[in-house]
C-alpha atoms as a PDB file:
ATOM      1  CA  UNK A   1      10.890   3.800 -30.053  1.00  0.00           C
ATOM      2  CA  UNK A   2      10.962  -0.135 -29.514  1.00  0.00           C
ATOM      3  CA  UNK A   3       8.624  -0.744 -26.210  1.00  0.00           C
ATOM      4  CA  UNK A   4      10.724  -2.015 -23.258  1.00  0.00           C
ATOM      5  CA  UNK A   5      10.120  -4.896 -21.200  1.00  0.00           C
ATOM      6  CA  UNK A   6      10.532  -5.096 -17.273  1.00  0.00           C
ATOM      7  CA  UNK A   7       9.911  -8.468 -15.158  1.00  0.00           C
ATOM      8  CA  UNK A   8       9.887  -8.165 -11.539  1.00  0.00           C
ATOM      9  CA  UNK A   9      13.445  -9.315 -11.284  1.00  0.00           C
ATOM     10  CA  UNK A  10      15.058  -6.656 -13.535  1.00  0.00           C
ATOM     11  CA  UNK A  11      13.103  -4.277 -11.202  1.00  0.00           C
ATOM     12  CA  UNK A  12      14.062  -5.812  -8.114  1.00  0.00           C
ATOM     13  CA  UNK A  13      17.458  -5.313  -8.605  1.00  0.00           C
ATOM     14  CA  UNK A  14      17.292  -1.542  -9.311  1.00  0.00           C
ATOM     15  CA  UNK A  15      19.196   0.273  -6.744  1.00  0.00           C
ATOM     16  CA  UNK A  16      15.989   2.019  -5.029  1.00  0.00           C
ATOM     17  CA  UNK A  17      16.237   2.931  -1.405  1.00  0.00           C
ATOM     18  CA  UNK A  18      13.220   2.787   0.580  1.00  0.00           C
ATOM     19  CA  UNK A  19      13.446   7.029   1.770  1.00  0.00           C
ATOM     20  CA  UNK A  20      12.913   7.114  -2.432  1.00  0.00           C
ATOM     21  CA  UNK A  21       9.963   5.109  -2.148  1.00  0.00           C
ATOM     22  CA  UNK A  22       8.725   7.682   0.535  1.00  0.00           C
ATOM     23  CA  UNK A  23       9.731  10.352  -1.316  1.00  0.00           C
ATOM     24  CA  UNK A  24       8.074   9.440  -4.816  1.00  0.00           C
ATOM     25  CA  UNK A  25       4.524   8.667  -2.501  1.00  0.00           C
ATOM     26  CA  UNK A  26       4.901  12.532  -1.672  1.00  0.00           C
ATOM     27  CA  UNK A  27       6.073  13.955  -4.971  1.00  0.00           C
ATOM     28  CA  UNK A  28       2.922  11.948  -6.555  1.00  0.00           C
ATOM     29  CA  UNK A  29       0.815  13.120  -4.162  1.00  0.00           C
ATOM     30  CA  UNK A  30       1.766  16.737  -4.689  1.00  0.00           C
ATOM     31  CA  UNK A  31       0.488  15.849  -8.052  1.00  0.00           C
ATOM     32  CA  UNK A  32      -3.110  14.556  -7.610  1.00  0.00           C
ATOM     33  CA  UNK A  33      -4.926  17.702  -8.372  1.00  0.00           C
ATOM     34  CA  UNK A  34      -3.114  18.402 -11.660  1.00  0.00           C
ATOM     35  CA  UNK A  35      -3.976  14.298 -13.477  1.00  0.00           C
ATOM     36  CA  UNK A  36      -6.688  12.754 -15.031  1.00  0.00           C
ATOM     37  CA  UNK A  37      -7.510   9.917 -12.449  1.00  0.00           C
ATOM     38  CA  UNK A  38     -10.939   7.897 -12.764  1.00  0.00           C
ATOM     39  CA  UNK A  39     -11.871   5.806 -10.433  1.00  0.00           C
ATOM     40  CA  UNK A  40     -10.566   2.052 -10.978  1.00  0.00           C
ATOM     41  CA  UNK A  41     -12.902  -0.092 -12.858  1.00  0.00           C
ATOM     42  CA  UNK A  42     -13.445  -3.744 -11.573  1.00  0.00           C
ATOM     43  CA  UNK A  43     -14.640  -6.876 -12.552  1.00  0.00           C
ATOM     44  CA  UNK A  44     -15.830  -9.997 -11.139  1.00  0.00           C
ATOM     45  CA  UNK A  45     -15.985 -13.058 -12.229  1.00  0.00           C
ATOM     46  CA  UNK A  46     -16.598 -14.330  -8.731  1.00  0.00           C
ATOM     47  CA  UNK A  47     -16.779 -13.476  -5.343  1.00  0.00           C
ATOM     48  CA  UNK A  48     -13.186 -14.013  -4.852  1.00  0.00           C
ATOM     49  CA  UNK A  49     -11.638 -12.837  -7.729  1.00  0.00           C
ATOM     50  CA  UNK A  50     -11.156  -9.665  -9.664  1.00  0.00           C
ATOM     51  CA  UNK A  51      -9.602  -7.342 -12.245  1.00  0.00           C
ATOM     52  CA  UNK A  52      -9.123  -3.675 -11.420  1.00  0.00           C
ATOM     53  CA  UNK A  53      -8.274  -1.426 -14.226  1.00  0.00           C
ATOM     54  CA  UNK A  54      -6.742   1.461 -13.224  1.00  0.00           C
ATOM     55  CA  UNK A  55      -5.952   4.481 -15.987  1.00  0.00           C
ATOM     56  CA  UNK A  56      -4.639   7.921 -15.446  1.00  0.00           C
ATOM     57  CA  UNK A  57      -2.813  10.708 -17.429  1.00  0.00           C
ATOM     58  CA  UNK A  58       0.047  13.072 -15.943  1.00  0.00           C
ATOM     59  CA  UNK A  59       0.280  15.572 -17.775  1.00  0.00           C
ATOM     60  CA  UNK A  60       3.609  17.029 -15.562  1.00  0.00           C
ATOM     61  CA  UNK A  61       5.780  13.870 -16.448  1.00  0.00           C
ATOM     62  CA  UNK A  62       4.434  13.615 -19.856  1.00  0.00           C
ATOM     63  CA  UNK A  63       3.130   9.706 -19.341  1.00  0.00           C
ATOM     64  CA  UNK A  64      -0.397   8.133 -19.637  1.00  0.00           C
ATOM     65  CA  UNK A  65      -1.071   4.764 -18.645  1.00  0.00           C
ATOM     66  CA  UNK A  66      -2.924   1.870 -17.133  1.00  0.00           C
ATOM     67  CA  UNK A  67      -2.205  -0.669 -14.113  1.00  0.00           C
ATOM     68  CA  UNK A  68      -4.199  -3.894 -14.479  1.00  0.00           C
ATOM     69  CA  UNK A  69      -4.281  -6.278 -11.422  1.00  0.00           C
ATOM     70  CA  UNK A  70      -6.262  -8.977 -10.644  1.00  0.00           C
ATOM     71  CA  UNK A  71      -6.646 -11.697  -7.711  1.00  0.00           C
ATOM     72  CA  UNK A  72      -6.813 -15.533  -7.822  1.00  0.00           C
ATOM     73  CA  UNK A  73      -7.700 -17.684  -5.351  1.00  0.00           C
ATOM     74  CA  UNK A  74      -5.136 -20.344  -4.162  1.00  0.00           C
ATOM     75  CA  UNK A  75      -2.318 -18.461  -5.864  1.00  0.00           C
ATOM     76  CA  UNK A  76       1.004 -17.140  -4.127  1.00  0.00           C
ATOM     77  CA  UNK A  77       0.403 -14.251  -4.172  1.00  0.00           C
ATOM     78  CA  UNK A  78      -3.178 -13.693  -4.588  1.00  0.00           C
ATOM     79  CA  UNK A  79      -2.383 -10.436  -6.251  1.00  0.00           C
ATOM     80  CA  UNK A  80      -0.614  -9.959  -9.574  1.00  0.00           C
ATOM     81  CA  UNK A  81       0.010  -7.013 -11.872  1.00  0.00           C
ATOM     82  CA  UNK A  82       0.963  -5.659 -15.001  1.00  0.00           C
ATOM     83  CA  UNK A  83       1.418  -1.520 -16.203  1.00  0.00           C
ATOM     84  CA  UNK A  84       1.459   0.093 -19.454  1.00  0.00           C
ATOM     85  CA  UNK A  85       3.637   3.074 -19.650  1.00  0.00           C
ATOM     86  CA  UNK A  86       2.629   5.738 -22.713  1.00  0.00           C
ATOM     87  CA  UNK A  87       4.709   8.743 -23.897  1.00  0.00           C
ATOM     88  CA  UNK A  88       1.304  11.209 -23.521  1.00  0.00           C
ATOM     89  CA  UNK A  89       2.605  13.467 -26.288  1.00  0.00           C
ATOM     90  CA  UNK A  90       3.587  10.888 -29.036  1.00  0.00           C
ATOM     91  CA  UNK A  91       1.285   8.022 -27.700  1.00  0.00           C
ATOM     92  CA  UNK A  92       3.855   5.561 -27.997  1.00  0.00           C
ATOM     93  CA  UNK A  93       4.047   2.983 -25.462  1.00  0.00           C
ATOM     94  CA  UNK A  94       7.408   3.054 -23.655  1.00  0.00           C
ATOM     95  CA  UNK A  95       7.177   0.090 -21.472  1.00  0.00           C
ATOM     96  CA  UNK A  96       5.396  -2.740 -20.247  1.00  0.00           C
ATOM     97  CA  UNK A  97       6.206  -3.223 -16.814  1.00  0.00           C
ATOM     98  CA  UNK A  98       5.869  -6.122 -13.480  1.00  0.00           C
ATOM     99  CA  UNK A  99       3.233  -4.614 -11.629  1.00  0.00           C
ATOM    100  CA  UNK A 100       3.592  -7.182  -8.840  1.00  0.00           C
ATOM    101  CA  UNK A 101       6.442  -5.627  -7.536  1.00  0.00           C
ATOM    102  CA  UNK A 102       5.392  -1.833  -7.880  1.00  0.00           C
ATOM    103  CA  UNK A 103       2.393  -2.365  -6.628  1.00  0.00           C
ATOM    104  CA  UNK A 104       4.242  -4.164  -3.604  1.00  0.00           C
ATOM    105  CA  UNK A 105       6.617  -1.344  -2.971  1.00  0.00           C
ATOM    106  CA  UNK A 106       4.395   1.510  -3.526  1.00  0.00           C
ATOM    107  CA  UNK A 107       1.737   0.212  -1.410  1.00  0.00           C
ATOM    108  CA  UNK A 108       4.449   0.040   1.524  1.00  0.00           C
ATOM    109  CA  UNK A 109       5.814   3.086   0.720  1.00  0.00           C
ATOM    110  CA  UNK A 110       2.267   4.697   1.138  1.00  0.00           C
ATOM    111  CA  UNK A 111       1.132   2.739   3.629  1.00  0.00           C
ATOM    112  CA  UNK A 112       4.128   3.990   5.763  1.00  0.00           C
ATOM    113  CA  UNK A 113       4.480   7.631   4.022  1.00  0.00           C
ATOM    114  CA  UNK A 114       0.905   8.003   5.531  1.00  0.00           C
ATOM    115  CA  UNK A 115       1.803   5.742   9.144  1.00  0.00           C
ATOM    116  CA  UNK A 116       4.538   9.128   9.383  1.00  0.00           C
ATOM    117  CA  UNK A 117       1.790  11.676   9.096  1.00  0.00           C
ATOM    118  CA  UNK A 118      -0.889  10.230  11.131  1.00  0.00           C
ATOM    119  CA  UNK A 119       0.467   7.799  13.550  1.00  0.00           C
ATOM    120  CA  UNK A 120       0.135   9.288  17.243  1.00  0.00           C
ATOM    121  CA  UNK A 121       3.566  10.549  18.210  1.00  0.00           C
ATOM    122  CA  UNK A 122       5.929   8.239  19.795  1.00  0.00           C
ATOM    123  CA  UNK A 123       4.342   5.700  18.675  1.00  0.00           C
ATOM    124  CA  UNK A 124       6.049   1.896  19.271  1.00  0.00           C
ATOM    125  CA  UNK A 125       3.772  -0.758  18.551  1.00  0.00           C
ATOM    126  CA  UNK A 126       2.846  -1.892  15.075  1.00  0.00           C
ATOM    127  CA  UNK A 127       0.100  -5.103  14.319  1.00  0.00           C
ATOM    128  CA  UNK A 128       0.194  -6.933  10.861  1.00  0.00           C
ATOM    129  CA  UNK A 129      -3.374  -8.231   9.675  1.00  0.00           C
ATOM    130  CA  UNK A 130      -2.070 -10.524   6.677  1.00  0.00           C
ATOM    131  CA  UNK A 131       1.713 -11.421   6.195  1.00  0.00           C
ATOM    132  CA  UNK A 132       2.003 -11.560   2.614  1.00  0.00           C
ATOM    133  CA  UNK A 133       4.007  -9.720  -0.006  1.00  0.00           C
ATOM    134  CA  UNK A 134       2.822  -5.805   0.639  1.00  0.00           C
ATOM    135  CA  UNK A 135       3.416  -6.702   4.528  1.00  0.00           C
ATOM    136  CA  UNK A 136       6.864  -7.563   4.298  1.00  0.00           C
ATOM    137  CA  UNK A 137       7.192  -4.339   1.743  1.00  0.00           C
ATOM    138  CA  UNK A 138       5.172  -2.601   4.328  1.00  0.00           C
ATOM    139  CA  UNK A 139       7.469  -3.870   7.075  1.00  0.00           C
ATOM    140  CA  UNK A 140      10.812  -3.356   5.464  1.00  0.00           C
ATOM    141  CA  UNK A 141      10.312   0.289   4.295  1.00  0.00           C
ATOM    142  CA  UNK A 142       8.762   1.170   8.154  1.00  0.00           C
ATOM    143  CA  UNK A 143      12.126  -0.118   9.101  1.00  0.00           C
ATOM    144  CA  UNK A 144      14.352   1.344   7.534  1.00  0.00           C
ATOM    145  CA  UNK A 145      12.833   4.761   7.796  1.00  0.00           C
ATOM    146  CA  UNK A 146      11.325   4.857  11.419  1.00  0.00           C
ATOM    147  CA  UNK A 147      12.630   7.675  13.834  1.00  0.00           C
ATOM    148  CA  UNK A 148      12.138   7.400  17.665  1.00  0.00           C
ATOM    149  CA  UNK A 149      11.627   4.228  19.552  1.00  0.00           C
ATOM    150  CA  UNK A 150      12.360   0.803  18.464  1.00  0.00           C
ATOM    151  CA  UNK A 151       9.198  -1.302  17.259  1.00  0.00           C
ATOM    152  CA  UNK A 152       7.383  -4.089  18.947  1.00  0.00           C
ATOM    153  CA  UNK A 153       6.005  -5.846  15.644  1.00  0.00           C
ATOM    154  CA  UNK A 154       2.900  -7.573  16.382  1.00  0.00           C
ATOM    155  CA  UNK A 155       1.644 -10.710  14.137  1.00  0.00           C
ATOM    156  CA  UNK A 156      -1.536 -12.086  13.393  1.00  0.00           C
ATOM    157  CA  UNK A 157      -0.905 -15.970  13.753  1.00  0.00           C
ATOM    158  CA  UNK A 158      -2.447 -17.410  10.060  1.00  0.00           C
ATOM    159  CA  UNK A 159      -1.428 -21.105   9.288  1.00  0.00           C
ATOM    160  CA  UNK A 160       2.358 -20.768   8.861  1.00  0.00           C
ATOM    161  CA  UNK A 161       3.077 -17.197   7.923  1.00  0.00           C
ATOM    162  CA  UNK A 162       3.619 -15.672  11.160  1.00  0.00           C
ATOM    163  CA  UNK A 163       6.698 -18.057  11.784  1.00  0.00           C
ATOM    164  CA  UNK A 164       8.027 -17.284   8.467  1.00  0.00           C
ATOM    165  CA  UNK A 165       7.322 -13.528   8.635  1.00  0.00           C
ATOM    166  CA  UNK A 166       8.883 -13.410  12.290  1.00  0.00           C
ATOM    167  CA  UNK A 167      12.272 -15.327  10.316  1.00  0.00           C
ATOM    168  CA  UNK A 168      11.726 -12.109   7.744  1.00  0.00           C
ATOM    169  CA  UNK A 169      11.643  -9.854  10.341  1.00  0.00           C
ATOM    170  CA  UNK A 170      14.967 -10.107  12.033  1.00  0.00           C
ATOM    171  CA  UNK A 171      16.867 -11.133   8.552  1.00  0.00           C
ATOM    172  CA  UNK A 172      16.281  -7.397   8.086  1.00  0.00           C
ATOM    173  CA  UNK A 173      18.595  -6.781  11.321  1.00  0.00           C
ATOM    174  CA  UNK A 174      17.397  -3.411  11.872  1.00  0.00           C
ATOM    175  CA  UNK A 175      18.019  -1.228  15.268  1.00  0.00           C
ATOM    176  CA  UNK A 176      14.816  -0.128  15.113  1.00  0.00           C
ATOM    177  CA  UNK A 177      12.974  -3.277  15.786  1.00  0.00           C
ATOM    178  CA  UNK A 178      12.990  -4.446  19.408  1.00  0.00           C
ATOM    179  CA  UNK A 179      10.823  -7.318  19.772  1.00  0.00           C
ATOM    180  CA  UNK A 180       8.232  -9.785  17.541  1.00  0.00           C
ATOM    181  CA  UNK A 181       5.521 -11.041  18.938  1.00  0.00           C
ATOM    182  CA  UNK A 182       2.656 -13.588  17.633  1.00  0.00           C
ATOM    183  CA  UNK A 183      -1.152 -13.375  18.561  1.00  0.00           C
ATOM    184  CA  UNK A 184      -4.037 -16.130  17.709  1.00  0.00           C
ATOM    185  CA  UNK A 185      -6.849 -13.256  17.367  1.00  0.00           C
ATOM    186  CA  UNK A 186      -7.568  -9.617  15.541  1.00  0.00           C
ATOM    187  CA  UNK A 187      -8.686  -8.156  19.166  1.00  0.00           C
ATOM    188  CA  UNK A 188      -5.299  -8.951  20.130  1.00  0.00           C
ATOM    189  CA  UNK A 189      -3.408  -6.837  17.773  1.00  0.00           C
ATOM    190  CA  UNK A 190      -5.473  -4.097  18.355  1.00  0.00           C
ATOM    191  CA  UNK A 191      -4.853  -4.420  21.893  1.00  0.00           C
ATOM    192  CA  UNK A 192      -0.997  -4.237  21.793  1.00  0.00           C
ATOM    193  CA  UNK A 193      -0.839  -2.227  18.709  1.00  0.00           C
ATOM    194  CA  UNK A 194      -0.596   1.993  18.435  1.00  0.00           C
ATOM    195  CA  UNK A 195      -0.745   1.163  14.397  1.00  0.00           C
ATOM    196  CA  UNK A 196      -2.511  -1.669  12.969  1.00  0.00           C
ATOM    197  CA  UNK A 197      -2.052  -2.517   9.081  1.00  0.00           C
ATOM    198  CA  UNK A 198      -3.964  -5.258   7.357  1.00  0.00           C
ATOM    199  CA  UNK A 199      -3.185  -6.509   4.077  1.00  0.00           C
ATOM    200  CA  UNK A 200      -5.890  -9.170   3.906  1.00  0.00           C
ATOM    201  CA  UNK A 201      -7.194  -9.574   0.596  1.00  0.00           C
ATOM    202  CA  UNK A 202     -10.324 -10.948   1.539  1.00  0.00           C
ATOM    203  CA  UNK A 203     -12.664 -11.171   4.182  1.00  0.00           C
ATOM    204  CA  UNK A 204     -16.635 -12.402   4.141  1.00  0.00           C
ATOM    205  CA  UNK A 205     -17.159 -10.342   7.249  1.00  0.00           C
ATOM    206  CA  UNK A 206     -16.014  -8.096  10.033  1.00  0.00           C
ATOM    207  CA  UNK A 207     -12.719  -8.717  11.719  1.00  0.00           C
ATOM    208  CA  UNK A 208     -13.440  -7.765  14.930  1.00  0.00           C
ATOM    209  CA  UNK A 209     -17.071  -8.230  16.927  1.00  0.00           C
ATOM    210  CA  UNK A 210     -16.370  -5.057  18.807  1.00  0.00           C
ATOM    211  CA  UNK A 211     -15.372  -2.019  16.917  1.00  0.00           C
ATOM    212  CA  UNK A 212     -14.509  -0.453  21.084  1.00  0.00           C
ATOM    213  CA  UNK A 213     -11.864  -2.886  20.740  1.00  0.00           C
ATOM    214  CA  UNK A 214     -10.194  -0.010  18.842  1.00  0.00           C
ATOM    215  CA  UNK A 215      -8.032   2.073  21.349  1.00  0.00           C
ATOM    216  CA  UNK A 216      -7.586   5.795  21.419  1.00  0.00           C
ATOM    217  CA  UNK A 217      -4.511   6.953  19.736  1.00  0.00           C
ATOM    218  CA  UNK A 218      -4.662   3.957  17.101  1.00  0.00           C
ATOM    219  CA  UNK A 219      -4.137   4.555  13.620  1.00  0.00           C
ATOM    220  CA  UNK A 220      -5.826   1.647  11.175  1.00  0.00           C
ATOM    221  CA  UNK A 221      -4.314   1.075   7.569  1.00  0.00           C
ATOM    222  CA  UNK A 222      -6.964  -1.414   6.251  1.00  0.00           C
ATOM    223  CA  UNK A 223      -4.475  -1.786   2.636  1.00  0.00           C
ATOM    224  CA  UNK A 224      -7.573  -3.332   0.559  1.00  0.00           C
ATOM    225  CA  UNK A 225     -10.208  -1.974   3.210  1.00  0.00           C
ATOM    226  CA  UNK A 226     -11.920  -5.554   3.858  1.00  0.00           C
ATOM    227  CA  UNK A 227     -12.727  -6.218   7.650  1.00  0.00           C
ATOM    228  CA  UNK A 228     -12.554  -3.458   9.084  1.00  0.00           C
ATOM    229  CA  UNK A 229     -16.006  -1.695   7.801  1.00  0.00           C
ATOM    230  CA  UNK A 230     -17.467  -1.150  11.272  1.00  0.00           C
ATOM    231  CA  UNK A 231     -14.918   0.476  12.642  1.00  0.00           C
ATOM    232  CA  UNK A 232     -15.857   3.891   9.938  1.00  0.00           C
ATOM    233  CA  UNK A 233     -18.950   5.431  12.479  1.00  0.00           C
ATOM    234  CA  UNK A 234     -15.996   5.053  15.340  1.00  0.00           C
ATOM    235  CA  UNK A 235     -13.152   6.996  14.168  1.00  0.00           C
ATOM    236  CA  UNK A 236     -12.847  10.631  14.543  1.00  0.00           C
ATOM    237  CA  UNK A 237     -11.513  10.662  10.858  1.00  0.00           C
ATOM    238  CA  UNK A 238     -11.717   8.514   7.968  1.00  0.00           C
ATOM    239  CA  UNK A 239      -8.720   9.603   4.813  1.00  0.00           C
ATOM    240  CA  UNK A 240      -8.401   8.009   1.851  1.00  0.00           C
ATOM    241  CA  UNK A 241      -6.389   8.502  -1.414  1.00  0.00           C
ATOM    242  CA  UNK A 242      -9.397   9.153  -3.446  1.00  0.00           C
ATOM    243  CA  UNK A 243     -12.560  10.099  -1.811  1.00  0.00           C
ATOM    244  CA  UNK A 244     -14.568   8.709  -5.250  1.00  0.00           C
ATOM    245  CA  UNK A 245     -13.085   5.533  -4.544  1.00  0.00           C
ATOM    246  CA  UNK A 246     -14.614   4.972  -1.423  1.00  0.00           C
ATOM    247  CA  UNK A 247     -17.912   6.911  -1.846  1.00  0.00           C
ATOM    248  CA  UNK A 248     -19.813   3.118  -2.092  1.00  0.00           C
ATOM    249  CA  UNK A 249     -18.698   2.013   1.696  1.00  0.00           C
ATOM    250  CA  UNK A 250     -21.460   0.591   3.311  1.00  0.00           C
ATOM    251  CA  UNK A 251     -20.852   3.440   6.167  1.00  0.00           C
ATOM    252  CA  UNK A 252     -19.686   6.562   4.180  1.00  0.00           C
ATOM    253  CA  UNK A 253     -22.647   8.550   5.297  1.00  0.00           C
ATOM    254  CA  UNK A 254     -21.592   7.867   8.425  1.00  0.00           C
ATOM    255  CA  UNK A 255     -17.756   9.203   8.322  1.00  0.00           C
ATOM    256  CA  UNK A 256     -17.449  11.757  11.546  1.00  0.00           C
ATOM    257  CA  UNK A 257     -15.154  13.319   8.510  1.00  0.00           C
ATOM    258  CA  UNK A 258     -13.436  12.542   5.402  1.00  0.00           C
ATOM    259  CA  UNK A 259     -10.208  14.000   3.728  1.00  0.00           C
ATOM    260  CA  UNK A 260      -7.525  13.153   1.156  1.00  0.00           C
ATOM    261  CA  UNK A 261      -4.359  12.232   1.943  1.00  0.00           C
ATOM    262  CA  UNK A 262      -2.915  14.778  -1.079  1.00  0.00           C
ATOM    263  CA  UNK A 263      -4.846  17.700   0.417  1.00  0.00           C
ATOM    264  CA  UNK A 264      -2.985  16.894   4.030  1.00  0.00           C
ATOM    265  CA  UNK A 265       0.493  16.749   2.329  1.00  0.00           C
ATOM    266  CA  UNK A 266      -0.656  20.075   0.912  1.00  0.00           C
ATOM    267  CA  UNK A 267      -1.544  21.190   4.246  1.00  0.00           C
ATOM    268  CA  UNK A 268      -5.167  22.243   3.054  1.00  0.00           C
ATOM    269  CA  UNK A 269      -6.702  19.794   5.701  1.00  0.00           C
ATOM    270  CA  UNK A 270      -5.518  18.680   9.188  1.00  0.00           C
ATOM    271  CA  UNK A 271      -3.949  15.635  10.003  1.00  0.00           C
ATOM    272  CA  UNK A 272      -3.998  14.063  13.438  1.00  0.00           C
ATOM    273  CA  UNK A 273      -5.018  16.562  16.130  1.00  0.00           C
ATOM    274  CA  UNK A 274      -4.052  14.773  19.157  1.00  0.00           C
ATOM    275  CA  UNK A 275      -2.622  11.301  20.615  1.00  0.00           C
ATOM    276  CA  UNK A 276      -5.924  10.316  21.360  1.00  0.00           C
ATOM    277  CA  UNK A 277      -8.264  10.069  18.147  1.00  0.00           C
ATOM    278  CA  UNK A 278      -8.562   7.424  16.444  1.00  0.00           C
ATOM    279  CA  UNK A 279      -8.183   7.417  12.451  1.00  0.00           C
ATOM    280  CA  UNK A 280      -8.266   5.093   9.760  1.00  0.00           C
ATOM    281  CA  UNK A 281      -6.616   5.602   6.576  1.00  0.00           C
ATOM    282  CA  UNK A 282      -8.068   3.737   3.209  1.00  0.00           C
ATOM    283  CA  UNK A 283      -4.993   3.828   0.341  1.00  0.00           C
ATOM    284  CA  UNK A 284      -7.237   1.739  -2.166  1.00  0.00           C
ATOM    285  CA  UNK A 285      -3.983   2.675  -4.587  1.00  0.00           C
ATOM    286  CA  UNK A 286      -4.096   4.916  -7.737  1.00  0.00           C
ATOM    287  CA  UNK A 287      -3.250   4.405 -11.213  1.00  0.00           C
ATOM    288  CA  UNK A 288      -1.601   7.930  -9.922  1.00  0.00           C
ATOM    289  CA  UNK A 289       1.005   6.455  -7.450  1.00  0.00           C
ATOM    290  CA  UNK A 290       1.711   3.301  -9.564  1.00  0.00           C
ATOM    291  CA  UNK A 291       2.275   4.990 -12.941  1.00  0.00           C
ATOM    292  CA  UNK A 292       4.869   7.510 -11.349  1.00  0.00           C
ATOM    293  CA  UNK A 293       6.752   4.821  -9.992  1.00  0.00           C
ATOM    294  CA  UNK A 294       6.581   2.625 -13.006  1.00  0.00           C
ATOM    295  CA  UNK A 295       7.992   6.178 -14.732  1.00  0.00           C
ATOM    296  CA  UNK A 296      10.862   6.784 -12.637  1.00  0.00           C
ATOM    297  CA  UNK A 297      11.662   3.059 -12.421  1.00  0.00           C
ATOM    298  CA  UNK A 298      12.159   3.245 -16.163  1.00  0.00           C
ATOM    299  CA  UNK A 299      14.097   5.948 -16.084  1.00  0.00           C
ATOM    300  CA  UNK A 300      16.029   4.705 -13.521  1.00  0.00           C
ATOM    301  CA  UNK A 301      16.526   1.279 -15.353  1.00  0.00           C
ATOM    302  CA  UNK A 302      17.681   3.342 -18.503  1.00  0.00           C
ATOM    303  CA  UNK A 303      19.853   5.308 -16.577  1.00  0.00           C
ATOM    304  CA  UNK A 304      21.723   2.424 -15.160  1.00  0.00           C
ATOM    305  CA  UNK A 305      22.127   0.150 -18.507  1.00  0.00           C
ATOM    306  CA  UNK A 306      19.207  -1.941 -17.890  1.00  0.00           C
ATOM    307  CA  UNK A 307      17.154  -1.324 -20.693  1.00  0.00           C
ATOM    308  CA  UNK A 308      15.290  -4.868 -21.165  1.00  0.00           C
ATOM    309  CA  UNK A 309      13.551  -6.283 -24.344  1.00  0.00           C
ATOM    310  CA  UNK A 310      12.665  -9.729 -23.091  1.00  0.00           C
ATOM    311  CA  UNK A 311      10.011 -10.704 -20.250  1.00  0.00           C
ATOM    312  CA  UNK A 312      10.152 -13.593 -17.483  1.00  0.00           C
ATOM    313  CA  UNK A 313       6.569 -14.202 -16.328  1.00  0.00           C
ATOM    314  CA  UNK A 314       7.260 -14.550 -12.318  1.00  0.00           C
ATOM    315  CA  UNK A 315       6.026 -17.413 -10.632  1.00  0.00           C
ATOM    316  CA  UNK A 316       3.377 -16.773  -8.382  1.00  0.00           C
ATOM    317  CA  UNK A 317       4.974 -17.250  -4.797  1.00  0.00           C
ATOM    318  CA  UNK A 318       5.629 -14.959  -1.976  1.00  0.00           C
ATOM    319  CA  UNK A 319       8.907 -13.794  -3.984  1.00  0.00           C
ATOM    320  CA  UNK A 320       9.084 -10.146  -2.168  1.00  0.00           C
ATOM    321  CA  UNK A 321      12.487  -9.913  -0.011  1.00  0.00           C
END
């Protein structure tokens, strides 16, 4: 078996609709209790930058692999990421895949699979905290999926990317979004917002002054969990993808109540209870969710004649449309 090669672009341009993306978040999370998933290991070189490495083994699809992802300061985006797919029987290694864009798309898909489970019902307003890549993913795939009441989109104003976010926005001419509006602080989103999602990579301290500032009813999706910290005491209920991922947060002894988000899809704990507690969910990512994606985008690619032997290294920009 020669090892395939996948570049963001080749992967792009697979014909993947965004109620699959859902879909594979829930299939993979029907899976959690059956893999071998570690927590990621990271590394530091300096405060502001990092390498996760993320293994796991899945025994069901026959695949073992790794997701490595790192972040640099001052580059567009911030985040990059490469996967190694294995054939867990033989040990071969099938593929090396772009990580940049599966980790993109699978951390909207989650991010929204887990907005439809826990968001309060009828909910209409949704804040962005960071308007890079995974927001627009996050965005998108909300649109395009999203049942009741059209949106009000609410924006963080950062330097220029509220403006160009807002252009995103209605490019996607979708019936489900009514309106866009810009703020200039974090209280404000929370204000106007029944969901708020951050993608913020970093953060040297808490967003917001206040944690009351979060409403009843509001749902928090803190995507790599900085700024939000003092909000954990306040919620009713903290979930999480992986509870050993988030065992270290400064607060976790003080969760009103933890849970993973495979054991609600399983039905084995609650979800929301009622309209008015709030929740915050912490999707830190898996090697879990990433290496069944990279799996069925490979099959996919082979499927549809795309098998690829030579690699691009993207540029790093905000490339995600």
């Amino acid at each position: 078996m020669k090892t395939q090669l996948f570049d963001f672009e080749q992967l792009q341009q697979l014909p993947l609709t965004e109620h699959e993306k859902i879909n594979w978040v829930d299939q993979a999370l029907r899976l959690q209790d059956q893999v071998e998933l570690p927590a990621k290991i990271s590394l530091k070189p300096s405060q502001e930058t990092f390498y996760n490495f993320m293994p796991v083994v899945i025994p069901a699809m026959n695949i073992a692999g790794v997701k490595v992802i790192d972040r640099i300061p001052g580059h567009q985006p911030a985040l990059t990421s490469h996967i190694l797919l294995y054939n867990l029987a033989s040990g071969e290694l099938k593929a090396v895949l772009d990580g940049t864009y599966i980790t993109a798309i699978r951390t909207g898909a989650v991010a929204v699979h887990s907005i439809q489970l826990l968001a309060k019902s009828q909910f209409n307003r949704v804040g962005f905290i960071g308007l890079g890549n995974q927001a627009r993913a996050t965005a998108k795939t909300l649109l395009a999926t999203h049942q009741g009441e059209p949106l009000q989109v609410v924006l963080l104003r950062y330097k220029d990317q509220a403006a160009a976010f807002k252009r995103y926005l209605l490019s996607l001419q979708s019936p489900h979004l009514v309106d866009v509006k810009v703020v200039a602080r974090p209280e404000a989103v929370f204000a106007e917002s029944d969901v708020v999602v951050s993608s913020v990579t970093y953060a040297e301290k808490d967003l917001l002054s206040d944690p009351n500032v979060m409403r009843p009813g509001t749902l928090l999706v803190p995507i790599h969990t900085r700024g939000f910290m003092n909000l954990d005491p306040l919620v009713d209920r903290v979930y999480c993808d992986a509870i050993a991922q988030i065992r270290n947060f400064k607060y976790f002894n003080r969760f009103k109540a933890v849970a993973q988000m495979d054991a609600v899809v399983k039905g084995e704990v609650p979800g929301r209870q009622n309209d008015q507690e709030r929740l915050t969910v912490y999707n830190i990512g898996t090697a879990l969710q990433d290496l069944f994606f990279a799996e069925r985008l490979y099959e996919m690619a082979n499927a549809h004649g795309q098998a690829s032997f030579d690699w691009h290294e993207p540029q790093r920009k905000a490339w995600y449309q």
